[in-house]
N, C-alpha and C. Protein backbone atom coordinates (compact mmCIF):
# COMPACT_ATOMS: atom_id res chain seq x y z
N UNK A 1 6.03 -42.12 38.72
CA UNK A 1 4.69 -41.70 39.00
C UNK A 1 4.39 -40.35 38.36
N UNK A 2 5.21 -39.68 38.29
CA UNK A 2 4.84 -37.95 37.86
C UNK A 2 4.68 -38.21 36.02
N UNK A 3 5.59 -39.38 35.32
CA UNK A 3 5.64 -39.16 34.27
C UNK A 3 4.19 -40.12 33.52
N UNK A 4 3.55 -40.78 34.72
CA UNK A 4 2.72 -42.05 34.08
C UNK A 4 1.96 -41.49 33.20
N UNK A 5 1.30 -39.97 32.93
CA UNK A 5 0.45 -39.63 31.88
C UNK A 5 1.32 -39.43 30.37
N UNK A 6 2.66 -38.96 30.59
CA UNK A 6 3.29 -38.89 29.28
C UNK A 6 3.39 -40.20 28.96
N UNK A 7 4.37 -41.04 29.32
CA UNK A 7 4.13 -42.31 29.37
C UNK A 7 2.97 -42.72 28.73
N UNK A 8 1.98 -42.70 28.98
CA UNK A 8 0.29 -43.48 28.20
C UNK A 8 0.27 -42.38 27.02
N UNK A 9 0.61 -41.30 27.13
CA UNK A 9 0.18 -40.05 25.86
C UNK A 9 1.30 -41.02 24.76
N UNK A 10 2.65 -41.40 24.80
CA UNK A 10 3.54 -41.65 24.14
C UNK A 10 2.70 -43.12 23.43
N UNK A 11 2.44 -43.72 24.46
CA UNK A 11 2.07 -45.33 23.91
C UNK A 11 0.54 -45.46 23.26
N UNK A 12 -0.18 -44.32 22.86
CA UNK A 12 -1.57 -44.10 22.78
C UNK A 12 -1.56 -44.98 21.11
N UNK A 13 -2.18 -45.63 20.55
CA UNK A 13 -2.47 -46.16 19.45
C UNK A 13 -2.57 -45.20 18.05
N UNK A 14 -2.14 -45.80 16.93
CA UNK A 14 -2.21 -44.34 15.88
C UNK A 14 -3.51 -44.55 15.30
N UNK A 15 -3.71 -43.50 14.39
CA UNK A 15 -5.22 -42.88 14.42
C UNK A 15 -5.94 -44.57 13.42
N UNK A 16 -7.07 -44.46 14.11
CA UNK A 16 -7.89 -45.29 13.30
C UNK A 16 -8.32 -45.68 11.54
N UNK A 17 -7.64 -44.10 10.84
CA UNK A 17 -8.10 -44.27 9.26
C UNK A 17 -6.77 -43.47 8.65
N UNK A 18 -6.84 -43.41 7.53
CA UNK A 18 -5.50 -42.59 7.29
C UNK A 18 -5.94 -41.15 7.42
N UNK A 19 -4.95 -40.09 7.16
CA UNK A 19 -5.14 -38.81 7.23
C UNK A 19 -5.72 -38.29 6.18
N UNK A 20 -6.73 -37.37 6.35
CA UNK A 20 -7.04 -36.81 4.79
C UNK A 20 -6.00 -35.39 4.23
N UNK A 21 -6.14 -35.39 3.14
CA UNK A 21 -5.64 -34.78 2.58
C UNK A 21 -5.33 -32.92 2.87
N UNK A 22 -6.16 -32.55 3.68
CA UNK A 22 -6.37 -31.07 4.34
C UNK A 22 -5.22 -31.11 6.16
N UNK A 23 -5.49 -32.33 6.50
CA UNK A 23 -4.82 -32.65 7.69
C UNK A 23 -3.22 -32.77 7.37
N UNK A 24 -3.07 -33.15 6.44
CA UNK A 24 -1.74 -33.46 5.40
C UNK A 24 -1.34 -32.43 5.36
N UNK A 25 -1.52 -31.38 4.57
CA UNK A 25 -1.21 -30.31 3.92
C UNK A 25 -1.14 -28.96 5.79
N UNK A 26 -2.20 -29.04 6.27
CA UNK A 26 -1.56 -28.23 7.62
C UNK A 26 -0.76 -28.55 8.41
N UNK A 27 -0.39 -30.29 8.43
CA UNK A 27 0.79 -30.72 9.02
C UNK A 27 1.88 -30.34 8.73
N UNK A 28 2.49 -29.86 7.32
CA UNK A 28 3.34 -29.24 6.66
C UNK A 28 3.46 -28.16 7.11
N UNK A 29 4.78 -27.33 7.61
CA UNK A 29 4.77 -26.03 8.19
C UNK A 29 4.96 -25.26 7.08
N UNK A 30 5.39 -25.35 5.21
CA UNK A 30 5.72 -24.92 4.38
C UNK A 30 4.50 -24.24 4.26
N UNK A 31 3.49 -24.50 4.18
CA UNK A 31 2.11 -24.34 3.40
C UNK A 31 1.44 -23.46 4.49
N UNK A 32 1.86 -23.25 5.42
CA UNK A 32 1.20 -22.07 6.11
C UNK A 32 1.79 -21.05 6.30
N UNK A 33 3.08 -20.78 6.27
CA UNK A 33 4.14 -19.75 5.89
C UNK A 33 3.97 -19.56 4.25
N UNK A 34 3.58 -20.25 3.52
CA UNK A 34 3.28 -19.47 2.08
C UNK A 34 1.98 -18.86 1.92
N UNK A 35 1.08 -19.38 2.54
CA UNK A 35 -0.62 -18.61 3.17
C UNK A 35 -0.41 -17.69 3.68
N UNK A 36 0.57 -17.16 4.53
CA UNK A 36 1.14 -16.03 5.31
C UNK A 36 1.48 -14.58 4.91
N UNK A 37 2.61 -15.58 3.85
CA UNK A 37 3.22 -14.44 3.11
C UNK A 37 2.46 -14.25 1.83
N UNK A 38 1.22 -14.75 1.08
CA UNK A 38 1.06 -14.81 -0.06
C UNK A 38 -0.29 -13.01 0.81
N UNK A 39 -1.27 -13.64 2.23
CA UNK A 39 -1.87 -12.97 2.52
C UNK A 39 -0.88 -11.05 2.54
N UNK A 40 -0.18 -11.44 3.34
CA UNK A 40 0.78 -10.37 3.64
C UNK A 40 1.10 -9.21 2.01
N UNK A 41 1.38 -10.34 1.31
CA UNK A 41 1.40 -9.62 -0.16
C UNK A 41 0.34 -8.39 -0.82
N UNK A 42 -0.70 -9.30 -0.27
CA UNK A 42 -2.41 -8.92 -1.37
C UNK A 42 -2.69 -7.89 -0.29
N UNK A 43 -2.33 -7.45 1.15
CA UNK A 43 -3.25 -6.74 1.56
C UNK A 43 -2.11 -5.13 2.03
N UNK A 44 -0.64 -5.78 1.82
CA UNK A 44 0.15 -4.51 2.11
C UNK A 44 0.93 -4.70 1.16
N UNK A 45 1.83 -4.94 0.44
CA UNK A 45 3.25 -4.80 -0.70
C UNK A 45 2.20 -4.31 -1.42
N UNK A 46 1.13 -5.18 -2.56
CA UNK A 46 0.88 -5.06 -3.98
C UNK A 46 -0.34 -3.26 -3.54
N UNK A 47 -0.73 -3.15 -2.79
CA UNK A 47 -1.45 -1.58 -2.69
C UNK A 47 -0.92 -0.52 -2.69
N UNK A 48 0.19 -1.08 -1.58
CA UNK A 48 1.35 0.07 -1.37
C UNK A 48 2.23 0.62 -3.37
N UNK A 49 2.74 -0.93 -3.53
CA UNK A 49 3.40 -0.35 -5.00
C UNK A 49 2.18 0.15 -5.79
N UNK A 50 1.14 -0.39 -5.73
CA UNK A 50 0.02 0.55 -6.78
C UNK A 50 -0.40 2.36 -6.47
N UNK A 51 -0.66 2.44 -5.35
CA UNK A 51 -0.47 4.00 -4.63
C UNK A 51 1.19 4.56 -5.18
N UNK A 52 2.45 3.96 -4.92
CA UNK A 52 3.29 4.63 -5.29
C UNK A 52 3.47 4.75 -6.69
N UNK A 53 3.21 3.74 -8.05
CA UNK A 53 3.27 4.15 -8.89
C UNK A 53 2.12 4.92 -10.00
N UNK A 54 1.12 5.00 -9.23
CA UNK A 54 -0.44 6.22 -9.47
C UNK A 54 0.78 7.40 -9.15
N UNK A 55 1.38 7.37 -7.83
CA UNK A 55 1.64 9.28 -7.25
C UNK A 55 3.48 9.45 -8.27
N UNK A 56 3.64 8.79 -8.92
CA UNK A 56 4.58 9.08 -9.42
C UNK A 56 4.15 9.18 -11.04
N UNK A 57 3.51 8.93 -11.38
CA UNK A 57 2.69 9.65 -12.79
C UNK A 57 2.16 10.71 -12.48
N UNK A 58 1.18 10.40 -11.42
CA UNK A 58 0.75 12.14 -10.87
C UNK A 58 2.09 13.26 -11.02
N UNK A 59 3.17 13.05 -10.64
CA UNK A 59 4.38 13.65 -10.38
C UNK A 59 5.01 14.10 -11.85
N UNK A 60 5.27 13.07 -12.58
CA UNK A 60 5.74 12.92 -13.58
C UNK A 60 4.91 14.15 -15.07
N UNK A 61 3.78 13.57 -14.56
CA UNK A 61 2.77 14.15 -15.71
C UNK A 61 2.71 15.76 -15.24
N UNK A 62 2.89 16.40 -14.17
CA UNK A 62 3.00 18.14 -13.83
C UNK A 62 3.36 19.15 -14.85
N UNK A 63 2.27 19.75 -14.92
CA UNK A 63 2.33 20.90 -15.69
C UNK A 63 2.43 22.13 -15.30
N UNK A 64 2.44 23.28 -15.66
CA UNK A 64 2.65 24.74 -15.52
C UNK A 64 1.25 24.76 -15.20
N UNK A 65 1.05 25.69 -14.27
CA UNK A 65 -0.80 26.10 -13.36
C UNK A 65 -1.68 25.14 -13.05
N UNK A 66 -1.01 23.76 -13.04
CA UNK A 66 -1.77 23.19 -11.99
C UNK A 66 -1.76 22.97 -10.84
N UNK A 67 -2.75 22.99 -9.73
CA UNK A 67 -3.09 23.39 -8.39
C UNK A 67 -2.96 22.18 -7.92
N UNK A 68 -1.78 21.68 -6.92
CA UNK A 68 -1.25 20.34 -6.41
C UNK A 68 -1.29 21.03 -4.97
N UNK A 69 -0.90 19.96 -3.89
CA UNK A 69 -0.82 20.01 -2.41
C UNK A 69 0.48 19.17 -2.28
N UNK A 70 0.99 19.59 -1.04
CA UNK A 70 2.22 18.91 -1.00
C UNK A 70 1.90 18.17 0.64
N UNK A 71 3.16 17.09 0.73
CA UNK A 71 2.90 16.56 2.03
C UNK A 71 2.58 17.59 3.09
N UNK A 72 3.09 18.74 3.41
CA UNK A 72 3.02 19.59 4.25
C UNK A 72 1.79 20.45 4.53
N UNK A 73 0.95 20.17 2.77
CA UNK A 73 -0.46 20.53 3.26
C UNK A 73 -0.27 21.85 2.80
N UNK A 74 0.73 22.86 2.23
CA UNK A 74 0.66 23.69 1.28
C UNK A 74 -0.62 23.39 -0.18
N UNK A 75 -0.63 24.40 -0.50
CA UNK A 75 -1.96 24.53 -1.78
C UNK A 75 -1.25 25.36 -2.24
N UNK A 76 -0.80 24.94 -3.57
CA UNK A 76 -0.20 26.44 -4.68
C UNK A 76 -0.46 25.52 -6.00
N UNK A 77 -0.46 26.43 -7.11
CA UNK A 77 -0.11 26.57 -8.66
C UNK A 77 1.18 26.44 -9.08
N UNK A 78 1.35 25.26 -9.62
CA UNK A 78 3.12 24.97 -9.94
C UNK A 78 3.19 26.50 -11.10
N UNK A 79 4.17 27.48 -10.91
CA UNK A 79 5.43 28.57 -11.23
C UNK A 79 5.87 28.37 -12.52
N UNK A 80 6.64 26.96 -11.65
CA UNK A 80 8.11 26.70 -12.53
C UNK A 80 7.92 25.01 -12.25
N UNK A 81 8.69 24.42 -13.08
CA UNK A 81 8.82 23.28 -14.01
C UNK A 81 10.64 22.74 -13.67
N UNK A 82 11.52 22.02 -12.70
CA UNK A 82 12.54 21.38 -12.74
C UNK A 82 12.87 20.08 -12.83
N UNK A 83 13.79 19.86 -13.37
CA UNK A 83 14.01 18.23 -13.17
C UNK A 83 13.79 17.59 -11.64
N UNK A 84 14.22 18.39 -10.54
CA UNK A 84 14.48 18.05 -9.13
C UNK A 84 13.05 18.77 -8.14
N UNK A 85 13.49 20.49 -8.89
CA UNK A 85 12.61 22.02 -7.52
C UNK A 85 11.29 22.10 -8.76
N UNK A 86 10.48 22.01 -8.11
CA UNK A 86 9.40 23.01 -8.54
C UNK A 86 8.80 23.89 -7.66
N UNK A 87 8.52 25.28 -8.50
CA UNK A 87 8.30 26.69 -7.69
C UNK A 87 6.71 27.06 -7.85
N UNK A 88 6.05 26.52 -6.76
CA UNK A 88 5.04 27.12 -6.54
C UNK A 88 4.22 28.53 -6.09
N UNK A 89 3.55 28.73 -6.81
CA UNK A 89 2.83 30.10 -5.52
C UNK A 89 1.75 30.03 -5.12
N UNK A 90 2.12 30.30 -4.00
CA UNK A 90 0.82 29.89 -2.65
C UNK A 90 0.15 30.69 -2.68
N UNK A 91 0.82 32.38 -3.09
CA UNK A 91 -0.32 33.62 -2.97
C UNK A 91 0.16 34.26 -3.82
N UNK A 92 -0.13 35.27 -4.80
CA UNK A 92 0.22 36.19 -5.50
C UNK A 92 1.77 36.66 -5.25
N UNK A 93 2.24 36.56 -6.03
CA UNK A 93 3.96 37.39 -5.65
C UNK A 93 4.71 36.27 -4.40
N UNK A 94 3.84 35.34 -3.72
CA UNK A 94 4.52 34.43 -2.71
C UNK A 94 4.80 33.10 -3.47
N UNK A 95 6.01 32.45 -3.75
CA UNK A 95 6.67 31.82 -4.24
C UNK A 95 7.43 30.70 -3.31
N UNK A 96 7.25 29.27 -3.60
CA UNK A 96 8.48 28.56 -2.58
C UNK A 96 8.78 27.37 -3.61
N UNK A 97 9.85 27.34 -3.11
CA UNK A 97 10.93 26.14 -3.86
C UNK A 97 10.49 24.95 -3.10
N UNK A 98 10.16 23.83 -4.04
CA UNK A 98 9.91 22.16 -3.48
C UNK A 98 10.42 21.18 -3.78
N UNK A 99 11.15 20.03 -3.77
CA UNK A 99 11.52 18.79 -4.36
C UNK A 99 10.30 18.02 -4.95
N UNK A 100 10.63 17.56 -6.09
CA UNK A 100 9.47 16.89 -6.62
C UNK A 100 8.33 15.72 -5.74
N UNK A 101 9.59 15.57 -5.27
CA UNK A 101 9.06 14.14 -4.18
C UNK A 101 7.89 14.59 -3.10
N UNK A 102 7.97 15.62 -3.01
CA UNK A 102 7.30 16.59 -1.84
C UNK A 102 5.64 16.59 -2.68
N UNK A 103 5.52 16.29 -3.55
CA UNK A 103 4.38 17.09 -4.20
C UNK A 103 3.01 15.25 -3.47
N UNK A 104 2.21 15.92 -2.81
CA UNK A 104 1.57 14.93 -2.96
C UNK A 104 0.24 14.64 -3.96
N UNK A 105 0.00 15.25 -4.46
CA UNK A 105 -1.12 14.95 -5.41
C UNK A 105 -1.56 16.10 -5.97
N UNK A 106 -2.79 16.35 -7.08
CA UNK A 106 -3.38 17.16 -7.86
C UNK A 106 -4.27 17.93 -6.63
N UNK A 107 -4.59 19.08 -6.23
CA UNK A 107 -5.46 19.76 -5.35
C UNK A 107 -7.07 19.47 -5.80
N UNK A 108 -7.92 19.41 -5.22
CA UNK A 108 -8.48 19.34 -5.14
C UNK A 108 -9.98 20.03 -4.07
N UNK A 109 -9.62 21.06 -3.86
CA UNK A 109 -9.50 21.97 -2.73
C UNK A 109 -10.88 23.07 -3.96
N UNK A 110 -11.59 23.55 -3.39
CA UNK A 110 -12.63 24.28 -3.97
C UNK A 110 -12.98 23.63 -5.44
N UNK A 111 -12.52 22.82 -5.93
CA UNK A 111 -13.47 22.42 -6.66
C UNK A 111 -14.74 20.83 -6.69
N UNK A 112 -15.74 21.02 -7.15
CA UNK A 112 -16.70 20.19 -7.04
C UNK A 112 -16.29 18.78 -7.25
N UNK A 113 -16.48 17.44 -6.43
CA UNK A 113 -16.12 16.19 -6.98
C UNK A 113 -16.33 15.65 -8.36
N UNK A 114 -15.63 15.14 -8.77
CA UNK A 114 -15.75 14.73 -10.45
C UNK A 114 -16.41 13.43 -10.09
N UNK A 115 -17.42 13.34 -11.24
CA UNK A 115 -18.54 12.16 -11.41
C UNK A 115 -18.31 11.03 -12.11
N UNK A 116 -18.32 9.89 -11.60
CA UNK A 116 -17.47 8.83 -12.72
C UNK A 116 -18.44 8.38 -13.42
N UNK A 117 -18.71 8.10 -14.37
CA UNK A 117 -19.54 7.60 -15.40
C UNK A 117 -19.50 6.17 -15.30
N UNK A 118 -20.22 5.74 -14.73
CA UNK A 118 -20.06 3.60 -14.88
C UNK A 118 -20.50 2.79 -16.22
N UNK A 119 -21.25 3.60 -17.56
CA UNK A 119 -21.85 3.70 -18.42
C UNK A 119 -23.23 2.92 -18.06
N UNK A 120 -23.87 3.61 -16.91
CA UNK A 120 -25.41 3.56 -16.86
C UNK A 120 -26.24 3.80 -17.89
C-alpha cells in the first residue's frame, strides 16, 4: 500500500513522440558541465589572465621618473631601475626599496583623464 504510487510512476507508458533534439542533448550530463565550465572561463580565467598580462607590461615597460602606485597605495617617481628592487621617492630626499611585483600600475593621481579618440 505505501509503495502503490511508485509502483504506477514505474509502470507509466513512454512518451508519446520521440525526443527532440534539445531534450537529448540536456539529458546528457556531459553538455552541461561543458556550458559550466566554458561559462566559468569567459567571465573569470580569460579577464583575470588579460588584467595580469596588461600589469606585467605595465611592469616590464618602467622607466626612470615615472609616477606609479604600488599595492600599498604609496605614490612615488621610480629613483632607480632593478632586475628584482625598484627605488622610489615618495618625497624629496625620501626614498624606499620595492619588489617589482609590488608596483601596481602607472599613477595617475593629479593628472587630467586622457581622452580616447574613437575616430569621430
Amino acid at each position: 500500500m505505501w509503495f502503490e504510487g511508485i509502483a504506477w510512476a514505474d509502470a507509466a507508458p513512454a512518451a508519446a513522440g520521440p525526443q527532440g533534439f534539445i531534450d537529448q542533448m540536456l539529458g546528457n550530463p556531459i553538455i552541461p558541465l561543458v556550458m559550466v565550465v566554458a561559462v566559468f572561463y569567459f567571465i573569470i580565467i580569460r579577464p583575470q589572465s588579460q588584467r595580469q598580462s596588461e600589469h606585467q607590461k605595465v611592469v616590464k615597460g618602467l622607466k626612470k621618473n615615472d609616477e606609479v602606485v604600488t599595492n600599498g597605495g604609496l605614490i612615488g617617481r621610480v629613483a632607480e631601475l632593478g632586475d628584482n628592487l625598484i627605488t622610489l621617492e615618495i618625497a624629496p630626499n625620501v626614498r624606499v626599496r620595492i619588489e617589482r611585483g609590488e608596483i601596481k600600475g602607472l599613477s595617475t593621481y593629479g593628472k587630467p583623464p586622457a581622452k580616447k579618440d574613437k575616430g569621430e
